[in-house]
Each structure stands twice: as C-alpha cells, then as structure tokens.
PDB file of N, CA and C in Angstrom:
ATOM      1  N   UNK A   1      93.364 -91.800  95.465  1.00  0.00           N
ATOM      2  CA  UNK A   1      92.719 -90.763  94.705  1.00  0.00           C
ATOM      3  C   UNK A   1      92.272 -89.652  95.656  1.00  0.00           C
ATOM      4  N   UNK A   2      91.191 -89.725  96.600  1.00  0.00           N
ATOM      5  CA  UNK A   2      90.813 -88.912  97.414  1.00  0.00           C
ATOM      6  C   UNK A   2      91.516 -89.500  98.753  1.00  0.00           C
ATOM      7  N   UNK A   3      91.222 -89.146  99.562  1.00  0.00           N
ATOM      8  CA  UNK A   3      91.885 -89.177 101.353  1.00  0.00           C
ATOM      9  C   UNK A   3      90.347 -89.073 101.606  1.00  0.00           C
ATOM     10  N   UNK A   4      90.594 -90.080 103.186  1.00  0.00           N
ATOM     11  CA  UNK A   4      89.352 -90.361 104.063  1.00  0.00           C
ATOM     12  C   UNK A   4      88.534 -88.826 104.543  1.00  0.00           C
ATOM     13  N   UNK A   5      89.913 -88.014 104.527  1.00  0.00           N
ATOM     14  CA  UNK A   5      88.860 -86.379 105.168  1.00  0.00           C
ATOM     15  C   UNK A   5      88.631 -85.865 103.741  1.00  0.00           C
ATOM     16  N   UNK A   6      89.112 -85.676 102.663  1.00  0.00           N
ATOM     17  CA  UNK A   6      88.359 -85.314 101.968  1.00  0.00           C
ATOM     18  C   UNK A   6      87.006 -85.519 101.061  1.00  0.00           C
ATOM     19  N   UNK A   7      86.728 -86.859 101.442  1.00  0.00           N
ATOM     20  CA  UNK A   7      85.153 -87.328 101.509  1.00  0.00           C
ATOM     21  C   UNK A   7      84.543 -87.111 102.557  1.00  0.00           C
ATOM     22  N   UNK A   8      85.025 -87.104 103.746  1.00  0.00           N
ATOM     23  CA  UNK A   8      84.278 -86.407 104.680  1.00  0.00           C
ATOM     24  C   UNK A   8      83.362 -85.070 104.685  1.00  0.00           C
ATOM     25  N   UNK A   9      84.739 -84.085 104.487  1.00  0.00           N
ATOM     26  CA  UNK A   9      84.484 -82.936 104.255  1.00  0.00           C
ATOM     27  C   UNK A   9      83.748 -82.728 103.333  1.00  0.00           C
ATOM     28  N   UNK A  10      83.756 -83.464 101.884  1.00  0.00           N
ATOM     29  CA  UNK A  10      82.445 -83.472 101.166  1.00  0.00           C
ATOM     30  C   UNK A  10      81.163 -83.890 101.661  1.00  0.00           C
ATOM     31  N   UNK A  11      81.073 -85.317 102.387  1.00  0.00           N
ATOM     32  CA  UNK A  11      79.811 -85.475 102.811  1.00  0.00           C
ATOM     33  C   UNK A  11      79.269 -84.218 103.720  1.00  0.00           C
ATOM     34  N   UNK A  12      79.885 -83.957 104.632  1.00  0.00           N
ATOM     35  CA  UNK A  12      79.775 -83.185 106.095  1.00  0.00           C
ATOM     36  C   UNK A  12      78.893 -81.954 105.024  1.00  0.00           C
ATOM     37  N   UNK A  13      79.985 -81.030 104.094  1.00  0.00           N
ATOM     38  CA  UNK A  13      79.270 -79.954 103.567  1.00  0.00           C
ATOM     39  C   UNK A  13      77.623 -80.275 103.219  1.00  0.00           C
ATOM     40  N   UNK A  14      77.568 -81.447 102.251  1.00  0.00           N
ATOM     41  CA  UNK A  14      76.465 -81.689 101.631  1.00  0.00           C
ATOM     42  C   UNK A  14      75.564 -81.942 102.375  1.00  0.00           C
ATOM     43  N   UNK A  15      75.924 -82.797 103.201  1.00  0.00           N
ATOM     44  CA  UNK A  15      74.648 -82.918 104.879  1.00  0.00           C
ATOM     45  C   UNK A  15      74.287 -81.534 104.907  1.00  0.00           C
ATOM     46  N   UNK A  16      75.453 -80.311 105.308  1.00  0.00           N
ATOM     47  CA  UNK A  16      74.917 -78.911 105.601  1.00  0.00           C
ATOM     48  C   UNK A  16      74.111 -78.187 104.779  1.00  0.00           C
ATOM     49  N   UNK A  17      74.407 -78.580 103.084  1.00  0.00           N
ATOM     50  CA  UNK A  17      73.328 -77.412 102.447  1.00  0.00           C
ATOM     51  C   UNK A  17      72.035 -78.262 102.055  1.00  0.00           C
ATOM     52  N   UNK A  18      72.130 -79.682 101.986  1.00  0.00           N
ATOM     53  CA  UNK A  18      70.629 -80.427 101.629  1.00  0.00           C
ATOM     54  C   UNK A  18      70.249 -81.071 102.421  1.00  0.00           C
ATOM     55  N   UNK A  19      70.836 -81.085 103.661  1.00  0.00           N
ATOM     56  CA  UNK A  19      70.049 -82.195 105.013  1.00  0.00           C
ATOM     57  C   UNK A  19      70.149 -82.995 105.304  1.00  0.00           C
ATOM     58  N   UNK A  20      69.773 -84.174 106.010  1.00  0.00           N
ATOM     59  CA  UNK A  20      70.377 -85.476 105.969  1.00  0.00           C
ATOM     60  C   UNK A  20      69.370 -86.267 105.426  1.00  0.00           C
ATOM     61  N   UNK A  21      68.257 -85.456 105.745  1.00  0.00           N
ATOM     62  CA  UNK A  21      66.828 -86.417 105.056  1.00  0.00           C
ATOM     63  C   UNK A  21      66.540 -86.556 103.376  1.00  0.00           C
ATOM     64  N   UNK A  22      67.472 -85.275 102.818  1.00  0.00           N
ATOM     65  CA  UNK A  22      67.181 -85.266 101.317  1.00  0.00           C
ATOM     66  C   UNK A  22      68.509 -86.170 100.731  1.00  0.00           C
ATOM     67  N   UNK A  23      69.325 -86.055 101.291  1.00  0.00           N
ATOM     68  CA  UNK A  23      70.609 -86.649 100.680  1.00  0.00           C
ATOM     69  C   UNK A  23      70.003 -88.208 100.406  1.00  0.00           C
ATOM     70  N   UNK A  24      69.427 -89.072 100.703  1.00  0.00           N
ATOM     71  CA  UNK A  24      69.275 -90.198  99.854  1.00  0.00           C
ATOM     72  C   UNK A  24      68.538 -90.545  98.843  1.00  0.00           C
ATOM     73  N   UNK A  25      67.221 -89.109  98.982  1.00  0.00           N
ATOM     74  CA  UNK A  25      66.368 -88.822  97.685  1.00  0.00           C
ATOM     75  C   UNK A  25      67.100 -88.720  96.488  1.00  0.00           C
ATOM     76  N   UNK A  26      68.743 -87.174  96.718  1.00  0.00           N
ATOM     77  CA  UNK A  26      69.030 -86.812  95.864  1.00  0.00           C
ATOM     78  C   UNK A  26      70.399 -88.006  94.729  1.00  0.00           C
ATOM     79  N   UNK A  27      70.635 -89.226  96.016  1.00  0.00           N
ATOM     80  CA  UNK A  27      71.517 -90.191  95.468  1.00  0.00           C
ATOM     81  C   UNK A  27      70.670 -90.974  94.360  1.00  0.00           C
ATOM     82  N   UNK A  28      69.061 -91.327  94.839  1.00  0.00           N
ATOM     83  CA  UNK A  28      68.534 -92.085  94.355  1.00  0.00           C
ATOM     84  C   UNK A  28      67.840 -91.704  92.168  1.00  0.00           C
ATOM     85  N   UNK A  29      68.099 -90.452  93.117  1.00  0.00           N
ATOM     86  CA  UNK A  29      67.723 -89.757  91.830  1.00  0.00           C
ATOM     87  C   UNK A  29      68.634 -89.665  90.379  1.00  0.00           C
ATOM     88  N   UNK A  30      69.487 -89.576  91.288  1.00  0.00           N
ATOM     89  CA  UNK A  30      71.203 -89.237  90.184  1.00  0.00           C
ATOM     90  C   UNK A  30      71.184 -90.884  89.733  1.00  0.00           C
ATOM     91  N   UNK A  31      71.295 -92.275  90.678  1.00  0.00           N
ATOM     92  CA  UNK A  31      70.990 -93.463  90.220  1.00  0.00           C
ATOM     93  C   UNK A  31      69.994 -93.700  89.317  1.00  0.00           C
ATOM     94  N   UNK A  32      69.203 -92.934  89.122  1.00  0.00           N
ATOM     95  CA  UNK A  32      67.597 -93.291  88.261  1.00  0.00           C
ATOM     96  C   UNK A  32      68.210 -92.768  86.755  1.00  0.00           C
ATOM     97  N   UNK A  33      68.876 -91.580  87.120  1.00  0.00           N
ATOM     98  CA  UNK A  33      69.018 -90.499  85.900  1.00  0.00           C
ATOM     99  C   UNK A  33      70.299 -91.060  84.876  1.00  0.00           C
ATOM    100  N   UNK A  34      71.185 -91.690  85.846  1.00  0.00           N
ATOM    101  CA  UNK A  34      72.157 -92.822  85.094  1.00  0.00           C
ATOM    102  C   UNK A  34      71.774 -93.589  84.414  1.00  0.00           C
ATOM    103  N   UNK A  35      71.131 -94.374  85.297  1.00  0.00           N
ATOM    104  CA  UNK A  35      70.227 -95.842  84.864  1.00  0.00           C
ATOM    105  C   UNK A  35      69.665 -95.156  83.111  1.00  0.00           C
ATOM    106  N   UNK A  36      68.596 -94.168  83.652  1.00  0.00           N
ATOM    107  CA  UNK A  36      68.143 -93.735  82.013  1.00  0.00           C
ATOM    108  C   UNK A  36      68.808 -93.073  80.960  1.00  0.00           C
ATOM    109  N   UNK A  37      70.098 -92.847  81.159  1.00  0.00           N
ATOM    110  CA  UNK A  37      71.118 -92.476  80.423  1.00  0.00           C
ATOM    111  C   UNK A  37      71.286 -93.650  79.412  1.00  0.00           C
ATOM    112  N   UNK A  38      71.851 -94.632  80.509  1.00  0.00           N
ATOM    113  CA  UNK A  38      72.505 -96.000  79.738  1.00  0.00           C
ATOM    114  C   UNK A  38      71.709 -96.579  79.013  1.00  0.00           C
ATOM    115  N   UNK A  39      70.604 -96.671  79.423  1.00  0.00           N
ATOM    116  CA  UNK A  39      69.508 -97.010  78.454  1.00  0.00           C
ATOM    117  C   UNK A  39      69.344 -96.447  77.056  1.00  0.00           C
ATOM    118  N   UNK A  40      69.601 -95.365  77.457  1.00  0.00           N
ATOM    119  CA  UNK A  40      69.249 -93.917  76.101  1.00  0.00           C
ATOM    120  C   UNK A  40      70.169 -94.304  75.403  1.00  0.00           C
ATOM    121  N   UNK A  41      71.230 -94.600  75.822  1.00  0.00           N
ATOM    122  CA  UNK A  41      72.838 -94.939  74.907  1.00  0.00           C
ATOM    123  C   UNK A  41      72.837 -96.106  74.611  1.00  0.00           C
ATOM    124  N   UNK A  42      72.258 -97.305  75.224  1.00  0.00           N
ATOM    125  CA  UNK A  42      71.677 -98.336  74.435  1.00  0.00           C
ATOM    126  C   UNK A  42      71.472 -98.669  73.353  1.00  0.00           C
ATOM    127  N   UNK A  43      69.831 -97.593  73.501  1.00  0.00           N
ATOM    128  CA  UNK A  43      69.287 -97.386  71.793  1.00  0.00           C
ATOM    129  C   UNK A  43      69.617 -96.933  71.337  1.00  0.00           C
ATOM    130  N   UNK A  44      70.521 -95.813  71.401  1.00  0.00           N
ATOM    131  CA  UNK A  44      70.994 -95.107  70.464  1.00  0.00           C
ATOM    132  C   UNK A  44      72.598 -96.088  69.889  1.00  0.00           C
ATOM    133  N   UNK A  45      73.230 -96.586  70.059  1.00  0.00           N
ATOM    134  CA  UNK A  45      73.728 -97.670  69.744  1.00  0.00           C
ATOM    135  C   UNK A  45      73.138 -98.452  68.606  1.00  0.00           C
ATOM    136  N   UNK A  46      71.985 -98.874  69.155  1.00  0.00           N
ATOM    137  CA  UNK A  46      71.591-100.244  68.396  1.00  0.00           C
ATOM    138  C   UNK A  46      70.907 -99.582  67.280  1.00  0.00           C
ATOM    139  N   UNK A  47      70.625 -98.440  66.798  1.00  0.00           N
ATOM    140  CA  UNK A  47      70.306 -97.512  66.013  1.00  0.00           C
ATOM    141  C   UNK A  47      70.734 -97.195  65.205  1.00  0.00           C
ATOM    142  N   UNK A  48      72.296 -96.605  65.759  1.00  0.00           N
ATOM    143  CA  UNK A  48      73.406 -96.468  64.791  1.00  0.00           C
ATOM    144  C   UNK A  48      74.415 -97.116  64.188  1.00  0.00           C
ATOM    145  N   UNK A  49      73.987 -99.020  64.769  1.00  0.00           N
ATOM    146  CA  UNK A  49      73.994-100.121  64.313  1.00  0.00           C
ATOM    147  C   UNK A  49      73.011-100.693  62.859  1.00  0.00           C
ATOM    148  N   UNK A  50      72.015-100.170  63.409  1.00  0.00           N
ATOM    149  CA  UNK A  50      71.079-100.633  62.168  1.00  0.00           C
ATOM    150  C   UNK A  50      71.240 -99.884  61.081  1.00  0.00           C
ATOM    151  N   UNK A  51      71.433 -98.110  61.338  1.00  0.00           N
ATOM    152  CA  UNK A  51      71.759 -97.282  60.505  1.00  0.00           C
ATOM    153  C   UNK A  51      72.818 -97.836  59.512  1.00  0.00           C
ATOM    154  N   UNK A  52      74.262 -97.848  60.008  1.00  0.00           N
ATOM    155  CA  UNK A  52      75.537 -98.605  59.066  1.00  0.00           C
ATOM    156  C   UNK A  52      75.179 -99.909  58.417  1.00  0.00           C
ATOM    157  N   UNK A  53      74.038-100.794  59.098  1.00  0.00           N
ATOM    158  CA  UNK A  53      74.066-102.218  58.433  1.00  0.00           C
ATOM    159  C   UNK A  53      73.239-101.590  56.953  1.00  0.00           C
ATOM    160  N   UNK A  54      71.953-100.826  56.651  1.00  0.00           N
ATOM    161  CA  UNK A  54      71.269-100.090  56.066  1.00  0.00           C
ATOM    162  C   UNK A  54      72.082 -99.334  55.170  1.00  0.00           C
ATOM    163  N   UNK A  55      72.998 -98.739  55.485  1.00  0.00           N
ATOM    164  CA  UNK A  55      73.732 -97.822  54.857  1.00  0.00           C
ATOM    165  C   UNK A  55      74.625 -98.918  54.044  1.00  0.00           C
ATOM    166  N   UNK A  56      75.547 -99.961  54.509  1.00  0.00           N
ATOM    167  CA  UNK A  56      76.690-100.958  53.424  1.00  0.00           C
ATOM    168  C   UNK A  56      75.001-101.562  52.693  1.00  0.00           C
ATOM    169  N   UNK A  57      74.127-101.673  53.033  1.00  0.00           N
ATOM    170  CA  UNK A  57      73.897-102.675  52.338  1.00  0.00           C
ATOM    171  C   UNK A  57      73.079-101.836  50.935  1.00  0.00           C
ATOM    172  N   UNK A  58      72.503-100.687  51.436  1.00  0.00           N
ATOM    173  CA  UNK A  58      72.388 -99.858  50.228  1.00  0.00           C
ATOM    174  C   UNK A  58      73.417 -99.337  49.085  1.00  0.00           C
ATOM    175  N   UNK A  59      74.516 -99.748  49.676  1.00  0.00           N
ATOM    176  CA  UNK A  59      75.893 -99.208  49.001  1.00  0.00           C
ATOM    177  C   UNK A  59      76.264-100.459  48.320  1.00  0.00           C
ATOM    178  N   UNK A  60      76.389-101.572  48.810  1.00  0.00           N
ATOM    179  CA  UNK A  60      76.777-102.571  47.773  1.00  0.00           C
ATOM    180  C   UNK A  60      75.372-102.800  46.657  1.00  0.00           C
ATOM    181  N   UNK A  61      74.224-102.234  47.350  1.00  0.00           N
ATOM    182  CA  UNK A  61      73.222-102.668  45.964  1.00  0.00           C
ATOM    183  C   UNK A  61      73.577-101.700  44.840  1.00  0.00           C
ATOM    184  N   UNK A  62      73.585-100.199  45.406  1.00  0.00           N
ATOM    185  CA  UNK A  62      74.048 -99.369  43.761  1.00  0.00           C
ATOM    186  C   UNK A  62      75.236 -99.682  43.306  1.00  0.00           C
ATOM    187  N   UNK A  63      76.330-100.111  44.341  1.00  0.00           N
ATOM    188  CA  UNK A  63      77.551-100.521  43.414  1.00  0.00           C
ATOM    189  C   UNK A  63      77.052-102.087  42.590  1.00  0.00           C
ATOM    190  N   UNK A  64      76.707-102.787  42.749  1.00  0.00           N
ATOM    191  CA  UNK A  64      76.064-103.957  41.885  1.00  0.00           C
ATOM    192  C   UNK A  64      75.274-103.776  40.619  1.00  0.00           C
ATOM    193  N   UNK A  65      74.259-102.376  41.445  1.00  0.00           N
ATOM    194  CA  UNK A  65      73.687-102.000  40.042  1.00  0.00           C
ATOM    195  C   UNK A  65      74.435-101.069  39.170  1.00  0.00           C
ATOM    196  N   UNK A  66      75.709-100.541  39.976  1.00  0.00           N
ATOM    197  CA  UNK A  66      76.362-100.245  38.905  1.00  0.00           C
ATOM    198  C   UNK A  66      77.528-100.244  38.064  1.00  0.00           C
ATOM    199  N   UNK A  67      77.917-101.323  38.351  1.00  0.00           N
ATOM    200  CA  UNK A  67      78.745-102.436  37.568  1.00  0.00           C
ATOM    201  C   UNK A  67      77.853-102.718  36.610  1.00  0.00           C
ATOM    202  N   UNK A  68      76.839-103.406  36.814  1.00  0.00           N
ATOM    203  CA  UNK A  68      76.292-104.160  35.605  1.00  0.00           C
ATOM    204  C   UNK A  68      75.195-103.356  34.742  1.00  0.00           C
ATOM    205  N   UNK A  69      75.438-101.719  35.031  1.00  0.00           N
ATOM    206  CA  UNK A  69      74.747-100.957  34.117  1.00  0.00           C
ATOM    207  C   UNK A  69      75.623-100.386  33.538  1.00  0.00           C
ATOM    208  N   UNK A  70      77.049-100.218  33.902  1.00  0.00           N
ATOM    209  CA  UNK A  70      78.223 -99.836  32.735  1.00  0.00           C
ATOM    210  C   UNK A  70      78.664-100.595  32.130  1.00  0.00           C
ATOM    211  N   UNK A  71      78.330-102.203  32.179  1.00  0.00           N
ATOM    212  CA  UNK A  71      78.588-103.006  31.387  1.00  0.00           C
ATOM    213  C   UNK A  71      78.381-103.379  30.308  1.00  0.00           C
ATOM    214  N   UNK A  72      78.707-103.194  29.005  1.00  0.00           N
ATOM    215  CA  UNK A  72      78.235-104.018  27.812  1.00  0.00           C
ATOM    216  C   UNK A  72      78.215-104.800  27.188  1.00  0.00           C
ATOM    217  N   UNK A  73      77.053-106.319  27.269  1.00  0.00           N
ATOM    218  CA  UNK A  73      76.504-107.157  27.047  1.00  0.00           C
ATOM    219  C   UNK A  73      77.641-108.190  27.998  1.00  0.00           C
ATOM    220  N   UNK A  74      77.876-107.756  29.254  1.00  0.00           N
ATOM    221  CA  UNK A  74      78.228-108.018  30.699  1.00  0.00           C
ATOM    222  C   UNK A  74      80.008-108.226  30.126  1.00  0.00           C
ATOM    223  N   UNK A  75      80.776-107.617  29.639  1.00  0.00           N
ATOM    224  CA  UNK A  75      82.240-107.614  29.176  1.00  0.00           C
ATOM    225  C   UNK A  75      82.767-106.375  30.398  1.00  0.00           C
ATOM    226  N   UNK A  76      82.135-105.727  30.472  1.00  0.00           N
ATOM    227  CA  UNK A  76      82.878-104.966  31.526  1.00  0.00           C
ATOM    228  C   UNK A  76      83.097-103.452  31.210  1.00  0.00           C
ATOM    229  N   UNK A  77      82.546-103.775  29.874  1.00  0.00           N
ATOM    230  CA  UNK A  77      83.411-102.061  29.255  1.00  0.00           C
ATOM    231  C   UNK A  77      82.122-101.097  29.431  1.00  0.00           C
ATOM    232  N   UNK A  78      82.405 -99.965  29.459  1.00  0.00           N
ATOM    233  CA  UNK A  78      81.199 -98.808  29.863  1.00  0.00           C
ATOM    234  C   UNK A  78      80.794 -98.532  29.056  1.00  0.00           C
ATOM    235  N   UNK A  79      79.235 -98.218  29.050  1.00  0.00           N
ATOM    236  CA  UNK A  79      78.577 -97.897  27.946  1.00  0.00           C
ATOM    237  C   UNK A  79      79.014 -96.688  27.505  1.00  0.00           C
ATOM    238  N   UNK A  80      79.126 -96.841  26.127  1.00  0.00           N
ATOM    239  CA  UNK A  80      78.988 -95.578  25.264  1.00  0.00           C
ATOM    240  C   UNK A  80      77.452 -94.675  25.149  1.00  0.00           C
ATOM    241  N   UNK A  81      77.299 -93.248  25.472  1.00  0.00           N
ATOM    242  CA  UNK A  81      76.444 -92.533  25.781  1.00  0.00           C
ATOM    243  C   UNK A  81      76.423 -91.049  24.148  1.00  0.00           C
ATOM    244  N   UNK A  82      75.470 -91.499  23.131  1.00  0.00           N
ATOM    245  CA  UNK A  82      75.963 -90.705  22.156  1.00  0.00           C
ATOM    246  C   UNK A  82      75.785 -88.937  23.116  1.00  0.00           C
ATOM    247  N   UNK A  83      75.957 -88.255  21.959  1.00  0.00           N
ATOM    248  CA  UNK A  83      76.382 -86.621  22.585  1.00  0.00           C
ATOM    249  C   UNK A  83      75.063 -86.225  22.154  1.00  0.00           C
ATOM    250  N   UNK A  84      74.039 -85.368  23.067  1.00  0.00           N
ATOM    251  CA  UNK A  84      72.670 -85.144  23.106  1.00  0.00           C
ATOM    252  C   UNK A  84      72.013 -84.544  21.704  1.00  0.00           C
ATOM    253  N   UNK A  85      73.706 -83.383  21.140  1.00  0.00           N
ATOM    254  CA  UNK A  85      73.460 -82.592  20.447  1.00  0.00           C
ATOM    255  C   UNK A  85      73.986 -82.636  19.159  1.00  0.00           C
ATOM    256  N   UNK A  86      74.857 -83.624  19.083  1.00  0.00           N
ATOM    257  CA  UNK A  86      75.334 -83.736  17.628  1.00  0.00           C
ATOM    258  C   UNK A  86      74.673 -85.360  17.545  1.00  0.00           C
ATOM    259  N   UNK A  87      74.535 -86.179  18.321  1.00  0.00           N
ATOM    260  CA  UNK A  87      74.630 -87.523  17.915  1.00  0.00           C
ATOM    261  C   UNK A  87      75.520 -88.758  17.879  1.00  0.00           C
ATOM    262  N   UNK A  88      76.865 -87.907  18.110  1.00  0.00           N
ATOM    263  CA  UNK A  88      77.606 -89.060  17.728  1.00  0.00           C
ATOM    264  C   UNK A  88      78.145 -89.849  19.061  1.00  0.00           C
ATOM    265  N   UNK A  89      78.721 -90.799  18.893  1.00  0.00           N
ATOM    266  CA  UNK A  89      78.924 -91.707  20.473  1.00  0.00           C
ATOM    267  C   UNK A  89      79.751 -91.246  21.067  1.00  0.00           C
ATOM    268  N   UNK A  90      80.306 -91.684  22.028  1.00  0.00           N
ATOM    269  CA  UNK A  90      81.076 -91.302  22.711  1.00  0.00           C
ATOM    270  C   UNK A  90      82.022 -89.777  23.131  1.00  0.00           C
ATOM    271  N   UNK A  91      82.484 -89.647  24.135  1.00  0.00           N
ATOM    272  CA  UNK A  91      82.584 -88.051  24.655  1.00  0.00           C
ATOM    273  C   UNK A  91      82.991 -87.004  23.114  1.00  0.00           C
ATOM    274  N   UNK A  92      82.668 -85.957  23.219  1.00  0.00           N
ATOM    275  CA  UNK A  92      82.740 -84.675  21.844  1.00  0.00           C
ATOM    276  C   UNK A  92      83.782 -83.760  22.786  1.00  0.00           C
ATOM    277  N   UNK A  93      84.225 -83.505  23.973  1.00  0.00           N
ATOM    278  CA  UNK A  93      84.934 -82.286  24.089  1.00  0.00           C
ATOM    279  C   UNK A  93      86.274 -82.737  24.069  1.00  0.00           C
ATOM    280  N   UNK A  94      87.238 -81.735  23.159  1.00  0.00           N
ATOM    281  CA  UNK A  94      88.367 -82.225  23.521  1.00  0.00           C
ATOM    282  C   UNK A  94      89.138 -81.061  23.878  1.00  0.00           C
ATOM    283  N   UNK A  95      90.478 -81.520  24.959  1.00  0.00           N
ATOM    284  CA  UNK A  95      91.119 -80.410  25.843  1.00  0.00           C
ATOM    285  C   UNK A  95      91.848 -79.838  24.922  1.00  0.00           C
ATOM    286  N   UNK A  96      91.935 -78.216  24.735  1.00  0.00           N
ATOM    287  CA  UNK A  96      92.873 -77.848  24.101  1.00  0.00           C
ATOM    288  C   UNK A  96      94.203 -77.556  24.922  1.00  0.00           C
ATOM    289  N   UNK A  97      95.392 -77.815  23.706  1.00  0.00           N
ATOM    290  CA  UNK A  97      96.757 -77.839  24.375  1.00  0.00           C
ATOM    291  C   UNK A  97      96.649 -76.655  24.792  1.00  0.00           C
ATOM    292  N   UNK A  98      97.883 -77.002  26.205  1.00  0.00           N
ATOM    293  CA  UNK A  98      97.948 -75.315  26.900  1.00  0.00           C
ATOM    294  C   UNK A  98      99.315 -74.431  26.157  1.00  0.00           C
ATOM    295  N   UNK A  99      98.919 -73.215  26.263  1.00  0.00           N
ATOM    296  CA  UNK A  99      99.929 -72.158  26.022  1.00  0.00           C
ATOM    297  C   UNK A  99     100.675 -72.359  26.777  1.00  0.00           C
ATOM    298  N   UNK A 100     102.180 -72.521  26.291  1.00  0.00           N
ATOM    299  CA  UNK A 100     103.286 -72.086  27.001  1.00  0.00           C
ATOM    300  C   UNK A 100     103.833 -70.666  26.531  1.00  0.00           C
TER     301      UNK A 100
END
C-alpha cells in the first residue's frame, strides 16, 4: 500500500510542523476521539434496534386491530359503513361511463 519512505516522509514532515513532544498527545487524542465514536455508534445502533422492534410491533398491533374491526361477527367480510347523508349502507358514488 504505502512504501517504507513514504511513511517516513510523512512522519519526518509531521515531527516538523507539531514537534516531537506533541505528536503522542495528538495520536492519543485521535485514539480517544475513535474510541468515542464507536461508542456513539454503539448506541446509536442499539437505538435504531429498539426503534424497528417498536415500530413491527406497533404495526402488527393495528394490523390485528384491523382485521378484526373489518370483520363481521369475525367472517371476514368488511363492515358496511351507511352513507352520512342519505342513510343507506354501503358506498352511494357511482363511476360514470367514460366518453368515447
């Protein structure tokens, strides 16, 4: 991947613009800042784990509740809903044929 001088030449520069005394502060730091990354991505994981388990399980309860609220007297068939304004059951609009 890299060649022995071109890590050199990287270290060598970096010795030149941060020193030799800061360069293990600034390794230790970048190690800390990882470390609390992975962590962060951790929880956020186990989060968006709990989220989806939360989410199917809210989804199979309204689909349960709603199966057995379109059901009538548990046969399967959907309730009939009369029309607000005339009264009578089931749907009132009907499509008119199209013009050809």
């Amino acid at each position: 991947m890299f060649s022995p001088i071109e890590i050199a030449a990287v270290v060598g520069v970096a010795i030149l613009i941060f020193g030799a005394d800061k360069l293990p502060k600034l390794a230790r730091s970048a190690g800390q800042a990882k470390k609390e990354f992975m962590v962060g991505q951790a929880d956020a994981d186990v989060a968006a784990e709990r989220a989806r388990e939360e989410a199917r399980k809210r989804a199979e309860a309204e689909s349960a509740a709603a199966s057995t609220s379109t059901a009538v007297n548990g046969v399967g068939q959907p309730t009939i809903v009369p029309d607000p304004q005339t009264g009578t059951p089931g749907p009132t609009t009907v499509a008119r044929p199209l013009d050809h």
